[in-house]
PDB file of N, CA and C in Angstrom:
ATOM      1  N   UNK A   1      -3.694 -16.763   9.764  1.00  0.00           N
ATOM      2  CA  UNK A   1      -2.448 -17.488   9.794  1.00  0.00           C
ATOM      3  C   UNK A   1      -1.972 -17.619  11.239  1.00  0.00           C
ATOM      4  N   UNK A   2      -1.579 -18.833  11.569  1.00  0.00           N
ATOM      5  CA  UNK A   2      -1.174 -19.221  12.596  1.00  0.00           C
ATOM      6  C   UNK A   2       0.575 -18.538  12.807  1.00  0.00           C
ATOM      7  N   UNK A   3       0.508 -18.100  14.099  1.00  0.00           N
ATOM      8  CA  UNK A   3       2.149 -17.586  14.622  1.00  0.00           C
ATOM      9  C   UNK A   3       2.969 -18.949  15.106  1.00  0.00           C
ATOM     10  N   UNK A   4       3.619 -19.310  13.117  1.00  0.00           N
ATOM     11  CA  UNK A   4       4.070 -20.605  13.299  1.00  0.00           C
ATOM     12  C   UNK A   4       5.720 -21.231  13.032  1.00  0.00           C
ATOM     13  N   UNK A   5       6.339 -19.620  13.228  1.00  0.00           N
ATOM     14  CA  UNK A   5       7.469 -19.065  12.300  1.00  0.00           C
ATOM     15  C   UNK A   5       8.443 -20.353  13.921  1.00  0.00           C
ATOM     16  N   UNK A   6       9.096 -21.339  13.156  1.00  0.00           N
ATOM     17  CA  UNK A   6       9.727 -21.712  14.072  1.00  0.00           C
ATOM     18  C   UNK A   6       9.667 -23.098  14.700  1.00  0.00           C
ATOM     19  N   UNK A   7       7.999 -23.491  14.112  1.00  0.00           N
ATOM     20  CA  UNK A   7       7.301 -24.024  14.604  1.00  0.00           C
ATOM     21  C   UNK A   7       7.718 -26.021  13.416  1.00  0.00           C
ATOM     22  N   UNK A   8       7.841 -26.868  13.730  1.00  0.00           N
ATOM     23  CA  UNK A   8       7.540 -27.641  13.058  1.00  0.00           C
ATOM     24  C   UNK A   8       6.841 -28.856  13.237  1.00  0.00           C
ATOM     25  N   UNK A   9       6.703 -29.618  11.658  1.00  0.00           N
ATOM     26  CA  UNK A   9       5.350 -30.603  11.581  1.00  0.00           C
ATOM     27  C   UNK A   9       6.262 -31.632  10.789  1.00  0.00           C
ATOM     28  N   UNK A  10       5.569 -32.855  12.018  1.00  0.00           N
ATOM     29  CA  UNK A  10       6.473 -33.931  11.202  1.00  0.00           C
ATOM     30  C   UNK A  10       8.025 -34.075  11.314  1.00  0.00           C
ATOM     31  N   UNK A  11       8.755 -33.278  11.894  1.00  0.00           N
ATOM     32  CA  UNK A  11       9.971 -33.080  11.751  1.00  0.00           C
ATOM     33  C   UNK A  11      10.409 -31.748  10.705  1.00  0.00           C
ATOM     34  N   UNK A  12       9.646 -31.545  10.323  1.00  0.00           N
ATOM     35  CA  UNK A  12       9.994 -30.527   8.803  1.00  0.00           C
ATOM     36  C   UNK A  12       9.526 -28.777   9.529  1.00  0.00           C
ATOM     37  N   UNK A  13      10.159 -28.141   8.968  1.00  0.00           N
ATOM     38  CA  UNK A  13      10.057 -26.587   9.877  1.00  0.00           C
ATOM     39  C   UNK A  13       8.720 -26.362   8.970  1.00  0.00           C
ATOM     40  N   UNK A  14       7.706 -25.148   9.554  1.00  0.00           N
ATOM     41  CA  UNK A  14       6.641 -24.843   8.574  1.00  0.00           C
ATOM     42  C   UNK A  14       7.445 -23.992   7.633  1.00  0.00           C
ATOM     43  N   UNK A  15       6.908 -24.499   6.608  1.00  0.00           N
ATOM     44  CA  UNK A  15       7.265 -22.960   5.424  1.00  0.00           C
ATOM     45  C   UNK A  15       8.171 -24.149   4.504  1.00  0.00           C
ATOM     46  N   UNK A  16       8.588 -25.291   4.763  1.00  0.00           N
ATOM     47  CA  UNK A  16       9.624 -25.840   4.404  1.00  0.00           C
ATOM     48  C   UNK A  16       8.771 -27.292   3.106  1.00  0.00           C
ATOM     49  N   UNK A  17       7.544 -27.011   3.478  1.00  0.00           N
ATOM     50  CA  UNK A  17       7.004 -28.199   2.183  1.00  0.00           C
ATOM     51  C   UNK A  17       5.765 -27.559   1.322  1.00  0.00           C
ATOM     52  N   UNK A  18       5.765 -28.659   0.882  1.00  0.00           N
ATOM     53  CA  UNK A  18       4.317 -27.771  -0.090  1.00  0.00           C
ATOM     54  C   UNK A  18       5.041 -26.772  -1.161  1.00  0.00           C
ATOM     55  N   UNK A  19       4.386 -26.868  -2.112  1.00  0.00           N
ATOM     56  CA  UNK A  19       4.530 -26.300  -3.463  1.00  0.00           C
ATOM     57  C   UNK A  19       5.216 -24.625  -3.167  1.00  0.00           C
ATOM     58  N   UNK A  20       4.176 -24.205  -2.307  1.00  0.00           N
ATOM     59  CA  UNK A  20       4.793 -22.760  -2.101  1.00  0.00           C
ATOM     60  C   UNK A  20       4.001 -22.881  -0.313  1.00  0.00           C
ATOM     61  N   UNK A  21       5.224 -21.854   0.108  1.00  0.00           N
ATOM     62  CA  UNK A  21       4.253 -21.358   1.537  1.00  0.00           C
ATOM     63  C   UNK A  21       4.168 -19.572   1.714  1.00  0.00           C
ATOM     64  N   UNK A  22       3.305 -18.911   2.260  1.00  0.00           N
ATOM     65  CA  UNK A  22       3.297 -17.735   2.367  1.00  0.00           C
ATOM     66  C   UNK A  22       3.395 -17.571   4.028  1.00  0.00           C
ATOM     67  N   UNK A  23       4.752 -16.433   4.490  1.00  0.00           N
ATOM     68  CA  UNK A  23       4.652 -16.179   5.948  1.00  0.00           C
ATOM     69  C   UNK A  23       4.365 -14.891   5.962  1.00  0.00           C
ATOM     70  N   UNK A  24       3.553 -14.546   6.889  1.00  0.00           N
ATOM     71  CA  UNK A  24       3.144 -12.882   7.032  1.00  0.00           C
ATOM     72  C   UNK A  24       4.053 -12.676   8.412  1.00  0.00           C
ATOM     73  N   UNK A  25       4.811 -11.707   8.126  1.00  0.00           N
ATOM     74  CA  UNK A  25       5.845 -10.402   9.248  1.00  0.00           C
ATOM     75  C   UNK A  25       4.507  -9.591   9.765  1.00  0.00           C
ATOM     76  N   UNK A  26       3.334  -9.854   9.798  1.00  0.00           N
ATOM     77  CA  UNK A  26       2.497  -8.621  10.622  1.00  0.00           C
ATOM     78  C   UNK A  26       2.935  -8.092  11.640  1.00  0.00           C
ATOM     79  N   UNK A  27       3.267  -7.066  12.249  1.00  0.00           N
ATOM     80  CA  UNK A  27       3.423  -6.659  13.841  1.00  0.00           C
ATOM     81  C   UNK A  27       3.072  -7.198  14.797  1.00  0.00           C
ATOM     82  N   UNK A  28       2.152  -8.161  14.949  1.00  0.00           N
ATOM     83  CA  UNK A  28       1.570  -8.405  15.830  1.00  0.00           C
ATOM     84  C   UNK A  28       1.747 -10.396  15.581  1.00  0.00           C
ATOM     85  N   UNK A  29       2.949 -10.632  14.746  1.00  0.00           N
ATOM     86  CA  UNK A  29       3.369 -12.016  14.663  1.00  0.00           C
ATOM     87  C   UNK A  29       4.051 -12.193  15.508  1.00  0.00           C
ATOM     88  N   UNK A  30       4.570 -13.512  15.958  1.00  0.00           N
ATOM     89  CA  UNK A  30       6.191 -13.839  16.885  1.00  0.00           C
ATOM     90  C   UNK A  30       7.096 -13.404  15.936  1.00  0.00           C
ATOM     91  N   UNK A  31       7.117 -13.064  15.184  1.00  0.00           N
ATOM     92  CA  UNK A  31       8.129 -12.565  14.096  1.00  0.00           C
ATOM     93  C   UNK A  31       7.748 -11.690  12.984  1.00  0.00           C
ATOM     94  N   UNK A  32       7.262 -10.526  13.629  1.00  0.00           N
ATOM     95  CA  UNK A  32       6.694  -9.294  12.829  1.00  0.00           C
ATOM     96  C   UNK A  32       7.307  -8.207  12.414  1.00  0.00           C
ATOM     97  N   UNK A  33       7.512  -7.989  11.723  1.00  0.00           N
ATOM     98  CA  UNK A  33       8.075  -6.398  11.157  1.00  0.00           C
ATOM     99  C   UNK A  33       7.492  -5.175  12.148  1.00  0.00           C
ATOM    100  N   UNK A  34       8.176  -4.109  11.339  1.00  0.00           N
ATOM    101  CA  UNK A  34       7.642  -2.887  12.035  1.00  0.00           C
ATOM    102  C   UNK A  34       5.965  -2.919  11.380  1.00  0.00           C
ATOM    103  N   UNK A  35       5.824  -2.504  10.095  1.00  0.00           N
ATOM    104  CA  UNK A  35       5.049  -2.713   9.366  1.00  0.00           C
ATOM    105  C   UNK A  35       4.610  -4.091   8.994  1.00  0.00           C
ATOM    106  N   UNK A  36       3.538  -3.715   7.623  1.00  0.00           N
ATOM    107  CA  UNK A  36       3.324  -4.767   6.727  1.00  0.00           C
ATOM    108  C   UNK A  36       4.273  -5.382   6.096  1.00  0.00           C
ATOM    109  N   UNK A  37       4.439  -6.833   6.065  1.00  0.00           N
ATOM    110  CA  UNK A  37       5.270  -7.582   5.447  1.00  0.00           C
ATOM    111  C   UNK A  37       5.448  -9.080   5.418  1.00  0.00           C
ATOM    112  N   UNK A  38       5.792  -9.763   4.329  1.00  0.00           N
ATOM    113  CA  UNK A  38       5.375 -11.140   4.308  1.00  0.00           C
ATOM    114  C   UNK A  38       6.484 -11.902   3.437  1.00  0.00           C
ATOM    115  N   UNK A  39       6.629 -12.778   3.286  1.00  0.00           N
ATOM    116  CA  UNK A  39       7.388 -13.890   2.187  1.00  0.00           C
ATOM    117  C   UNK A  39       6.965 -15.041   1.833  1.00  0.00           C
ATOM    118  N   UNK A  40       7.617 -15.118   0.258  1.00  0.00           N
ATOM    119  CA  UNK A  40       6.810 -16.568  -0.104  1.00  0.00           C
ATOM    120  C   UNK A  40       8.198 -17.431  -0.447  1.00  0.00           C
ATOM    121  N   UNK A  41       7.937 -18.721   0.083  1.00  0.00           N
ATOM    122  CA  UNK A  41       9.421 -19.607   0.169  1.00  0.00           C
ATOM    123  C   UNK A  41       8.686 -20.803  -1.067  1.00  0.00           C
ATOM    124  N   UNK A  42       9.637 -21.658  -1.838  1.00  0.00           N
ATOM    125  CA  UNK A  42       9.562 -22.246  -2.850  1.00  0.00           C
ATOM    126  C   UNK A  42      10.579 -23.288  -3.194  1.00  0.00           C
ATOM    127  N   UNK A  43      10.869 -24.420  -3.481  1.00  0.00           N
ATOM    128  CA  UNK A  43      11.765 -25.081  -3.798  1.00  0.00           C
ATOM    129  C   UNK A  43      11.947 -25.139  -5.392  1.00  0.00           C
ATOM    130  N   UNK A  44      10.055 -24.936  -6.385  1.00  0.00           N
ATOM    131  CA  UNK A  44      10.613 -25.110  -7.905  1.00  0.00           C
ATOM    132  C   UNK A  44      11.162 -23.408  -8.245  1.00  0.00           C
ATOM    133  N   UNK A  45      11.583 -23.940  -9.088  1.00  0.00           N
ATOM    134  CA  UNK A  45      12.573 -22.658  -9.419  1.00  0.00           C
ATOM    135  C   UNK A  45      11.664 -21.790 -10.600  1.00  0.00           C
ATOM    136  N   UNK A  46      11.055 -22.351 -11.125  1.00  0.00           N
ATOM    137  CA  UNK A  46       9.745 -22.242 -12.392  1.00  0.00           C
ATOM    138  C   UNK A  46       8.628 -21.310 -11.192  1.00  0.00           C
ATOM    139  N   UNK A  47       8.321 -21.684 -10.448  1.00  0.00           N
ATOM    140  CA  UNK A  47       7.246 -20.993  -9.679  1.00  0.00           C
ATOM    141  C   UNK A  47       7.809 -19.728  -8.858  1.00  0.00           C
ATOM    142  N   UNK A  48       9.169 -19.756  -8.462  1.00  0.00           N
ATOM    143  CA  UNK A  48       9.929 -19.078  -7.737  1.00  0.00           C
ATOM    144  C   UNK A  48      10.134 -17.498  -8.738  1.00  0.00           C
ATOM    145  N   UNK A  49      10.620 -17.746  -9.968  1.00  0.00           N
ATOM    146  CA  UNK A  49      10.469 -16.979 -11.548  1.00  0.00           C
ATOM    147  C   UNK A  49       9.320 -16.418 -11.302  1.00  0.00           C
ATOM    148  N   UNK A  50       8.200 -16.421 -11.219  1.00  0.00           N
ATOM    149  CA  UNK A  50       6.881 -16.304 -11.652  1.00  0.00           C
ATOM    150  C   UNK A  50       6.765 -15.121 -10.132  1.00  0.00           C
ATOM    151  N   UNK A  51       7.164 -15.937  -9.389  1.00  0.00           N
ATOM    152  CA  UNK A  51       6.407 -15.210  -8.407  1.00  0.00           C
ATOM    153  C   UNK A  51       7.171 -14.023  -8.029  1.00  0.00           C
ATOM    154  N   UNK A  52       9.001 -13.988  -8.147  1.00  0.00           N
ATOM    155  CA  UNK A  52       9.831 -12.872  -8.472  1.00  0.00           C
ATOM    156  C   UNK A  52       9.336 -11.813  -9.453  1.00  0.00           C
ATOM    157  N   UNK A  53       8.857 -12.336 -10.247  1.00  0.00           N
ATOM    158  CA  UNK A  53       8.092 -11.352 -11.211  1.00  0.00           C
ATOM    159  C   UNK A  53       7.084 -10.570 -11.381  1.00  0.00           C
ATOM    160  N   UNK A  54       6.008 -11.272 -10.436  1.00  0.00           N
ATOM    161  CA  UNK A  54       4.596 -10.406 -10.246  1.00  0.00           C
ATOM    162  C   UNK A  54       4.876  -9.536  -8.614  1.00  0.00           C
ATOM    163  N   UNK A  55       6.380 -10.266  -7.914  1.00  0.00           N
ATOM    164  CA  UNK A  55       6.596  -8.955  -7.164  1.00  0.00           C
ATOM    165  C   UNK A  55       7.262  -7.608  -7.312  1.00  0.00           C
ATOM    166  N   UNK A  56       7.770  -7.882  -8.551  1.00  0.00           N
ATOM    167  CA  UNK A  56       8.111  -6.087  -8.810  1.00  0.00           C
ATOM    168  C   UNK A  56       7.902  -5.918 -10.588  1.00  0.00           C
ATOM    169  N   UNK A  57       6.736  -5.585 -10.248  1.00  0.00           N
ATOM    170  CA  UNK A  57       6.078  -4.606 -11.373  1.00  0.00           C
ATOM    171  C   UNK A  57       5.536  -5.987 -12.624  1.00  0.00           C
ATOM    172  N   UNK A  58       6.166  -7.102 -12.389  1.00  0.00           N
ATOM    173  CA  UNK A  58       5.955  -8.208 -13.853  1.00  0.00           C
ATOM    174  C   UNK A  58       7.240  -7.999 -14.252  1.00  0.00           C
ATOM    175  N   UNK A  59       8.441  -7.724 -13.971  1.00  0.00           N
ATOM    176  CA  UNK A  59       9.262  -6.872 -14.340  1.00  0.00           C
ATOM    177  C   UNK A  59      10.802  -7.955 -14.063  1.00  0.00           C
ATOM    178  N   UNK A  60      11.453  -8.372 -14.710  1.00  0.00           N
ATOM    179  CA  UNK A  60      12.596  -8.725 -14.373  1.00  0.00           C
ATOM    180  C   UNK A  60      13.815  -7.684 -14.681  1.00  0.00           C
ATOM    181  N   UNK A  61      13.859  -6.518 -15.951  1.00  0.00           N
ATOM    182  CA  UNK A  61      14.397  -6.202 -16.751  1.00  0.00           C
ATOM    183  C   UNK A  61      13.532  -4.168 -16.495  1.00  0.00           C
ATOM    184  N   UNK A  62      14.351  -3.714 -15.974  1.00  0.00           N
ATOM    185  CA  UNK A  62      13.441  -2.506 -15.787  1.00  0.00           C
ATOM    186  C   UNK A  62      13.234  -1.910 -16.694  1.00  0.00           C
ATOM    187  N   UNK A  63      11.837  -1.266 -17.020  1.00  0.00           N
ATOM    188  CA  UNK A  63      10.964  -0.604 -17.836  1.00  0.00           C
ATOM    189  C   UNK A  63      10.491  -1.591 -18.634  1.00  0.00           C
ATOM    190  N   UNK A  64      10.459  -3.299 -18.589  1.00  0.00           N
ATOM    191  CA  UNK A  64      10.349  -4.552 -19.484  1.00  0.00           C
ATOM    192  C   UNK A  64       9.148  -4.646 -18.546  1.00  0.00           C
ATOM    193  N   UNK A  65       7.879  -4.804 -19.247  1.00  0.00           N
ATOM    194  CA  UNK A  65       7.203  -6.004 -18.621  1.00  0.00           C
ATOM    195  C   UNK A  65       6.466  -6.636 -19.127  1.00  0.00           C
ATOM    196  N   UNK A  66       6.647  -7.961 -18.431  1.00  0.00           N
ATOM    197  CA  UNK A  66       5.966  -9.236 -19.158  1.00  0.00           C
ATOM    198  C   UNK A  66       4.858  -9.278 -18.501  1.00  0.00           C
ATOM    199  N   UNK A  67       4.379  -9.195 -17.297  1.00  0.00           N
ATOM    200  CA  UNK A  67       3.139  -9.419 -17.017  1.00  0.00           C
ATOM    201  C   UNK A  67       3.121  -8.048 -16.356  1.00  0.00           C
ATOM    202  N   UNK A  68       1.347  -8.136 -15.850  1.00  0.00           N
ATOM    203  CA  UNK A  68       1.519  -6.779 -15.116  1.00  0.00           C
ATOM    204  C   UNK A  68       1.387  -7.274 -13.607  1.00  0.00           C
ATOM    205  N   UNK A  69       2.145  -6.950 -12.572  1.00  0.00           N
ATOM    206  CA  UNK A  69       2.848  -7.320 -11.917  1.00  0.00           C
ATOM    207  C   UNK A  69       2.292  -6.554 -10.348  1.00  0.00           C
ATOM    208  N   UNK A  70       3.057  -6.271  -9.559  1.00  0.00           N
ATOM    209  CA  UNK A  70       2.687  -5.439  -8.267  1.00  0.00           C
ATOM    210  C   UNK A  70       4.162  -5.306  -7.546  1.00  0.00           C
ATOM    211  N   UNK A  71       3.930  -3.856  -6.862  1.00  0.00           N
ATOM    212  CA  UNK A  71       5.312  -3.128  -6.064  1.00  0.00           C
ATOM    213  C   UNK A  71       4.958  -4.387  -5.086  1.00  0.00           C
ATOM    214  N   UNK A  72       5.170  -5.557  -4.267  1.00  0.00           N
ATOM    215  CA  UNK A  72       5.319  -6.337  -3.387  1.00  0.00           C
ATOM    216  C   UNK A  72       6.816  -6.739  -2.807  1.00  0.00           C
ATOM    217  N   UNK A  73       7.705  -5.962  -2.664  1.00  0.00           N
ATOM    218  CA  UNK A  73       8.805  -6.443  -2.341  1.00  0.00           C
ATOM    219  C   UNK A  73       9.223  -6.049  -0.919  1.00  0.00           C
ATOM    220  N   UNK A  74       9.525  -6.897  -0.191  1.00  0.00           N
ATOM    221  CA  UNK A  74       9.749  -6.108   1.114  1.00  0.00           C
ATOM    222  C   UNK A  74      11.308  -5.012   1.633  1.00  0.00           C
ATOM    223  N   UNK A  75      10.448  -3.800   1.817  1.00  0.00           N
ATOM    224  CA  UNK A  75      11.857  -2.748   1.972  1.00  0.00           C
ATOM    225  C   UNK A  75      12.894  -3.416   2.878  1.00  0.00           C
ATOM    226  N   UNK A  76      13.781  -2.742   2.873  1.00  0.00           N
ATOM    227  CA  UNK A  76      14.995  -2.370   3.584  1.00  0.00           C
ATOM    228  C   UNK A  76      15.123  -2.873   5.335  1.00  0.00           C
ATOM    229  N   UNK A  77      14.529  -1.882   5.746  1.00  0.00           N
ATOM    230  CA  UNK A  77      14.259  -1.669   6.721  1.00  0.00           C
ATOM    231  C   UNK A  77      13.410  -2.635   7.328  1.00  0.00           C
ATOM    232  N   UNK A  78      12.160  -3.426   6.583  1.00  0.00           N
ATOM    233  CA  UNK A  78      11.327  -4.508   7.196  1.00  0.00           C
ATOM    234  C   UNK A  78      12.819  -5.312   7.578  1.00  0.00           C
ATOM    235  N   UNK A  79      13.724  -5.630   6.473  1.00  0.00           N
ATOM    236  CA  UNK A  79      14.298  -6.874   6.370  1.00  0.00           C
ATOM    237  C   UNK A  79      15.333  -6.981   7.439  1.00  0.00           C
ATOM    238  N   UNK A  80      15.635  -5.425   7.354  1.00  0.00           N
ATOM    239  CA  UNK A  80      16.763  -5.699   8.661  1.00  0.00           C
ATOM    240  C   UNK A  80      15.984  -5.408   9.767  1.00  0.00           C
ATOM    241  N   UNK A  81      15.060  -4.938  10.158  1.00  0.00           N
ATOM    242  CA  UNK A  81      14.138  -5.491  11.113  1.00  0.00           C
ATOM    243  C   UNK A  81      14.208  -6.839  11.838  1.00  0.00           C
ATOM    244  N   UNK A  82      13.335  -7.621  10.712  1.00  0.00           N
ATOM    245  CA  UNK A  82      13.272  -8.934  11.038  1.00  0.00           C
ATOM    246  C   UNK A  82      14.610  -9.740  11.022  1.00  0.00           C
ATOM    247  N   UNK A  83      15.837  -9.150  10.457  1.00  0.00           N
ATOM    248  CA  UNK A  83      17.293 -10.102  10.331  1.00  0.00           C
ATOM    249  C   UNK A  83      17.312  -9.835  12.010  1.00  0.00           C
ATOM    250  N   UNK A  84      17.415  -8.941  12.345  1.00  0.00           N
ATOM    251  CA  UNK A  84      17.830  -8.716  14.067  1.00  0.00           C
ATOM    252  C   UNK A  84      16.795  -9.740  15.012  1.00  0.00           C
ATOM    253  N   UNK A  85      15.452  -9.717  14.771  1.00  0.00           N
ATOM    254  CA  UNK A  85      14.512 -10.315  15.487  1.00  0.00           C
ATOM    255  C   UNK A  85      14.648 -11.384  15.443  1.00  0.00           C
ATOM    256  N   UNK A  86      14.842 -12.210  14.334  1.00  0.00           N
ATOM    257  CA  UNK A  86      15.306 -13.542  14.307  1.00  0.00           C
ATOM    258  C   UNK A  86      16.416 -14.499  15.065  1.00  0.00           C
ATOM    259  N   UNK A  87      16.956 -13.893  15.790  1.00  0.00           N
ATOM    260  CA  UNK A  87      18.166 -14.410  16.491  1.00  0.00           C
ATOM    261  C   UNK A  87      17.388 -14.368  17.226  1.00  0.00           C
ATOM    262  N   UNK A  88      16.088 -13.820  17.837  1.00  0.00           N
ATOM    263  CA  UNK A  88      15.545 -13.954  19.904  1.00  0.00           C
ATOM    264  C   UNK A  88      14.619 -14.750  19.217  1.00  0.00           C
ATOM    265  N   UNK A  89      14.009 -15.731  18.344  1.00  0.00           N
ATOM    266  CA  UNK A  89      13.194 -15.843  17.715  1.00  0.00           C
ATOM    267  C   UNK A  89      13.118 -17.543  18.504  1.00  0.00           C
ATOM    268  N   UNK A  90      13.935 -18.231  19.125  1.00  0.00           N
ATOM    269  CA  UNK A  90      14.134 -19.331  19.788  1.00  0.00           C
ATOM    270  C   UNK A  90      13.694 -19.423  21.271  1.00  0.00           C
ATOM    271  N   UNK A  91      14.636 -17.990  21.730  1.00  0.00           N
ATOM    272  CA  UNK A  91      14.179 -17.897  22.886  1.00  0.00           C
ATOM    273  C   UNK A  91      12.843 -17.383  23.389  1.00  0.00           C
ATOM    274  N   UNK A  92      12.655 -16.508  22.356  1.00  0.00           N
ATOM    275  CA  UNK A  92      10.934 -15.904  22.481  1.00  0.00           C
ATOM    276  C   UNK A  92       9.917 -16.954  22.806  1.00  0.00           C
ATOM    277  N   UNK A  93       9.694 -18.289  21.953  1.00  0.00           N
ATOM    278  CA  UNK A  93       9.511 -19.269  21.508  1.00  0.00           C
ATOM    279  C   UNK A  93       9.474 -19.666  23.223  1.00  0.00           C
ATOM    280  N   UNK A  94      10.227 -20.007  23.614  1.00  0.00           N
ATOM    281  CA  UNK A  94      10.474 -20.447  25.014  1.00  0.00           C
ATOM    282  C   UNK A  94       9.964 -20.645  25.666  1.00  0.00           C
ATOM    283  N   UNK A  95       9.532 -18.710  25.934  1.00  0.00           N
ATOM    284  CA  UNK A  95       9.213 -18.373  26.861  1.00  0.00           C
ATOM    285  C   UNK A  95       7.773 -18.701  26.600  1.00  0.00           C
ATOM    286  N   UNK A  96       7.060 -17.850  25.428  1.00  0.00           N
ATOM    287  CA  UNK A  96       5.814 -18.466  24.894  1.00  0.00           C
ATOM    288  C   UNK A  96       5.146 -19.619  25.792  1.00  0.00           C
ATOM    289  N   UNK A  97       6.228 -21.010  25.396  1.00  0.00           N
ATOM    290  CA  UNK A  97       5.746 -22.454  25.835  1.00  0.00           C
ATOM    291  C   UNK A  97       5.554 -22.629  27.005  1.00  0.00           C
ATOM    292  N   UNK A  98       6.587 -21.140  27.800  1.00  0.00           N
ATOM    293  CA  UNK A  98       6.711 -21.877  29.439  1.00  0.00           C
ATOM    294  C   UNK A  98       5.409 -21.341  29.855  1.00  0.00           C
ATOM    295  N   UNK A  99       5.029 -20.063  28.848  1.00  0.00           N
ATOM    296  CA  UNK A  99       3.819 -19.315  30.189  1.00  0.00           C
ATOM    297  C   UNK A  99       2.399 -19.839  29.204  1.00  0.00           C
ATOM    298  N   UNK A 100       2.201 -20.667  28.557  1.00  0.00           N
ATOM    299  CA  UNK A 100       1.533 -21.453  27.888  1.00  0.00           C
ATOM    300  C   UNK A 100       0.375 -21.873  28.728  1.00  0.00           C
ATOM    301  N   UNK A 101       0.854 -23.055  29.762  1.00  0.00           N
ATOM    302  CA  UNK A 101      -0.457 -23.683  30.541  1.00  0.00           C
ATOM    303  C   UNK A 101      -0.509 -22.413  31.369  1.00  0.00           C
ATOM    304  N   UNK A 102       0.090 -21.146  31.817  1.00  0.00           N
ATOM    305  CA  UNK A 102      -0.901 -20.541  33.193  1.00  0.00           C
ATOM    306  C   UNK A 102      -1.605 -19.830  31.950  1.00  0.00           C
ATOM    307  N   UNK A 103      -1.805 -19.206  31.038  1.00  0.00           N
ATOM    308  CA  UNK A 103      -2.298 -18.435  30.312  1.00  0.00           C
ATOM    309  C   UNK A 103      -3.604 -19.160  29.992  1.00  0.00           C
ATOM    310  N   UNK A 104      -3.183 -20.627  29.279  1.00  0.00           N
ATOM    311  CA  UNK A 104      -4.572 -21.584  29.131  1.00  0.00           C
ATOM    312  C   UNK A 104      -5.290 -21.667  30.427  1.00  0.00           C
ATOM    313  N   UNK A 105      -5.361 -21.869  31.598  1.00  0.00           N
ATOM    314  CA  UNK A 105      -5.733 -21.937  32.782  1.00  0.00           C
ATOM    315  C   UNK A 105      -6.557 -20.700  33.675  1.00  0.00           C
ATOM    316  N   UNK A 106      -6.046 -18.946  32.751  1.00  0.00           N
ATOM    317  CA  UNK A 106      -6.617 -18.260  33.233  1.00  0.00           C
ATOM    318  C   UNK A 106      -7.971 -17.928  31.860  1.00  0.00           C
ATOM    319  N   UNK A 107      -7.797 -18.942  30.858  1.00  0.00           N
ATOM    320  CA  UNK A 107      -8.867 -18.612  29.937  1.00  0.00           C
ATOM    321  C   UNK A 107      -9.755 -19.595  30.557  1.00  0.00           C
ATOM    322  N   UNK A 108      -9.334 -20.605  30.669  1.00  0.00           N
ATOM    323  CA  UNK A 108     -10.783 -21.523  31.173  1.00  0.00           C
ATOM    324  C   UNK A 108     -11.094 -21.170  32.622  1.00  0.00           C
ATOM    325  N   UNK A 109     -10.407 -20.418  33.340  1.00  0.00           N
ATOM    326  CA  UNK A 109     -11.129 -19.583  34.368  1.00  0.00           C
ATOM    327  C   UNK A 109     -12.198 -18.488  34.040  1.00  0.00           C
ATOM    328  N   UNK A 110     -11.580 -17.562  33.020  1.00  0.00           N
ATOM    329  CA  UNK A 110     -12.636 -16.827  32.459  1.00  0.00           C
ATOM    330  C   UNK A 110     -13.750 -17.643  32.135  1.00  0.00           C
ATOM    331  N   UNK A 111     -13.539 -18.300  31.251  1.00  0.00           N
ATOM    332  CA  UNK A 111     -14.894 -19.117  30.376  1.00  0.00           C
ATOM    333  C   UNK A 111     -15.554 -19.429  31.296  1.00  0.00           C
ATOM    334  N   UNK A 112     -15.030 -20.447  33.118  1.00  0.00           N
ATOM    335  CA  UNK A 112     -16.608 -20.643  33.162  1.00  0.00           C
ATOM    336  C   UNK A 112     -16.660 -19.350  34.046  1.00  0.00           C
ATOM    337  N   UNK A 113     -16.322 -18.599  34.305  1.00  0.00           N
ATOM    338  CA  UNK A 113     -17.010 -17.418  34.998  1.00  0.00           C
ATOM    339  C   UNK A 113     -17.946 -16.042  34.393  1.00  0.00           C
ATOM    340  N   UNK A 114     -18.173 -16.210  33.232  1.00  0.00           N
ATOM    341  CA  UNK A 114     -18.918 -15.702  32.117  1.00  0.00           C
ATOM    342  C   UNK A 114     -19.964 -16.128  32.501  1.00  0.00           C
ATOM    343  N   UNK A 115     -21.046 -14.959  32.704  1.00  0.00           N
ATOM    344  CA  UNK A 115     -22.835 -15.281  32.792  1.00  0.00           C
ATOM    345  C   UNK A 115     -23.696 -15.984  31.617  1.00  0.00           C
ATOM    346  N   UNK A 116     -23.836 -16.708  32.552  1.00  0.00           N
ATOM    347  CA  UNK A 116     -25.109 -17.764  31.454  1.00  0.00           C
ATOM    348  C   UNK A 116     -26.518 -16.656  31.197  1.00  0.00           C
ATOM    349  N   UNK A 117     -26.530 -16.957  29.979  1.00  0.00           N
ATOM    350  CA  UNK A 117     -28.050 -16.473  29.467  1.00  0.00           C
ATOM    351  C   UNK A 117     -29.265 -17.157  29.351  1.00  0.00           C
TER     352      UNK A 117
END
C-alpha cells in the first residue's frame, strides 16, 4: 500500500471512492500508529453492517453471534494516537514534496554508481 493518506485522484481524496477502501496506520506510514492498525471507509451502509460485524467477534449484540467474526477493532490509544498526528498530517506532506526531487536525485546518483556485472 502506497503512503497515500492525504493524497488525491481526480480531485477526490484516496479512501473517498470505490465500494470500500482499506487504510493501514502501520508505523512506518505518513500516518502510522504506534502499533498495528488500519481502517475500512464505506459509503453503503449494507457493507458498512457487515464489516462492523466481522470486526468484533460477528457480534453486534454481546455474547450474540451471527457470524464468526474477529477482535479487529482499533484500541484506544492507536486512535488517539493517530487523532493527534493528523493535524501535522498537511504539513508533513509538505515537507515530503519539498525534499522530494533532492532525494530522487540522490537515488539516480546511486543507481548509476552501482557496479556493472
Amino acid at each position: 500500500m502506497l503512503q497515500a493518506h492525504g493524497a488525491t485522484c481526480k480531485g477526490k481524496l484516496t479512501g473517498s471512492f470505490g465500494d470500500a477502501n482499506g487504510t493501514s496506520f502501520y508505523p512506518g506510514k505518513n500516518l502510522g500508529a504506534l502499533g498495528d492498525g488500519g481502517a475500512i471507509t464505506t459509503n453503503d451502509e449494507t457493507l458498512a453492517r457487515k464489516i462492523r460485524l466481522l470486526r468484533n467477534y460477528g457480534s453486534e449484540k454481546k455474547y450474540y453471534n451471527e457470524v464468526i467474526g474477529f477482535n479487529m477493532r482499533l484500541d484506544e490509544m492507536q486512535a488517539a494516537f493517530l487523532s493527534v498526528k493528523l493535524k501535522y498530517l498537511p504539513e508533513w506532506t509538505r515537507q515530503r514534496q519539498q525534499i522530494a526531487p533532492m532525494r530522487r536525485l540522490g537515488l539516480q546518483k546511486a543507481i548509476f554508481q552501482l557496479p556493472k556485472n
